[in-house]
Protein backbone atom coordinates (compact mmCIF):
# COMPACT_ATOMS: atom_id res chain seq x y z
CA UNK A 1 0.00 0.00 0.00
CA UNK A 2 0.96 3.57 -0.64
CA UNK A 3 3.16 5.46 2.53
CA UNK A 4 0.89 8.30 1.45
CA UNK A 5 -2.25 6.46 1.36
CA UNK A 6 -1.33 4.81 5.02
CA UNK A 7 -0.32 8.22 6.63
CA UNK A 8 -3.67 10.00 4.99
CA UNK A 9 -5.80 7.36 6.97
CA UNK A 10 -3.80 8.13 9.85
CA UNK A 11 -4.31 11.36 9.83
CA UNK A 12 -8.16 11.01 9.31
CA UNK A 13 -8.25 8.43 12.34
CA UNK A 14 -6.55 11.05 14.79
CA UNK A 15 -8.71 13.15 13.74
CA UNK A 16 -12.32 11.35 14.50
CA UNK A 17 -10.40 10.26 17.58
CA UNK A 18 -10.14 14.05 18.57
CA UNK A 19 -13.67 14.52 17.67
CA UNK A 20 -14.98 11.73 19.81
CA UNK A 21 -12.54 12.14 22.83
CA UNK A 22 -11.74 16.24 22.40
CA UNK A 23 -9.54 16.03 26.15
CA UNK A 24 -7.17 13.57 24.06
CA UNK A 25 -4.24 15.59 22.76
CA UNK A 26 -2.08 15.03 19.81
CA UNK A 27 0.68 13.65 22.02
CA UNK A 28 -1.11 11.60 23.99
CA UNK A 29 -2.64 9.89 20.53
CA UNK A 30 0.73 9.84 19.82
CA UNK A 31 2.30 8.31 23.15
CA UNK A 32 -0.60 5.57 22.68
CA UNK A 33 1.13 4.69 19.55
CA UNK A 34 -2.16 2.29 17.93
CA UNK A 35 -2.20 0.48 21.63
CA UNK A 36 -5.65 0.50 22.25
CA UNK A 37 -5.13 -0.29 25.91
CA UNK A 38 -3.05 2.36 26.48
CA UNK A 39 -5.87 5.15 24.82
CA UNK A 40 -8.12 3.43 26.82
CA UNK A 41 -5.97 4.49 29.89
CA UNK A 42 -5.31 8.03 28.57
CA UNK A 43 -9.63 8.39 28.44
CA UNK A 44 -10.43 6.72 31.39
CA UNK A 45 -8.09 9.27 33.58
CA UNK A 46 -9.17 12.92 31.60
CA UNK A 47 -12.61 11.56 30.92
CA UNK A 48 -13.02 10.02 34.68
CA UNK A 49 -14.70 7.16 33.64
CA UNK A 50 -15.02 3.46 34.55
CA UNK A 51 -12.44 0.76 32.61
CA UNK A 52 -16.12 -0.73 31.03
CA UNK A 53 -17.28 2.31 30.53
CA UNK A 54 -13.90 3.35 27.74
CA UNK A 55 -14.26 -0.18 26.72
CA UNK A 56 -17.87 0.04 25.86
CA UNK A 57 -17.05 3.98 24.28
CA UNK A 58 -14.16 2.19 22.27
CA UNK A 59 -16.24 -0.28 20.78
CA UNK A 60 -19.29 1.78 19.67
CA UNK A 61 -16.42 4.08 18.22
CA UNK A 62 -14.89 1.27 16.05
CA UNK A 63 -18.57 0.35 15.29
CA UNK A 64 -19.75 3.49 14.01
CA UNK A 65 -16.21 3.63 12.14
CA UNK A 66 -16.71 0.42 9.95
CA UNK A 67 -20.23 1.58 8.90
C-alpha cells in the first residue's frame, strides 16, 4: 500500500479520535502509539470514567467507524 495512502488514513483516524474524545491531545494519541489499551488508559483518567465504561465507548467508536 501507498506510505501516502497509510499516513492519509492516519491522519483522518486522529482526527475522529479528537472529535470523539476532544480532552485527548495530539501527544497523547501519539504516546498511545495504535495500543488501544493504552488510549483506553489516557480516556479513562481525563474523561473520569469506569475501565467498562472506555471499553464500551471504544467499541461503539470502532462500530460506528466500519459503517
Amino acid at each position: 500500500m501507498d506510505k501516502n495512502i497509510i499516513d492519509g488514513n492516519l491522519k483522518v483516524l486522529r482526527g475522529k479520535l479528537h472529535e470523539q474524545w476532544g480532552l485527548i491531545i495530539g501527544d497523547e494519541l501519539e504516546a498511545a502509539d495504535g495500543r488501544l489499551e493504552m488510549l483506553a488508559g489516557r480516556i479513562q483518567a481525563r474523561y473520569g470514567v469506569s475501565e467498562e465504561e472506555v471499553e464500551r465507548s471504544l467499541t461503539e467508536w470502532e462500530k460506528q467507524l466500519t459503517q
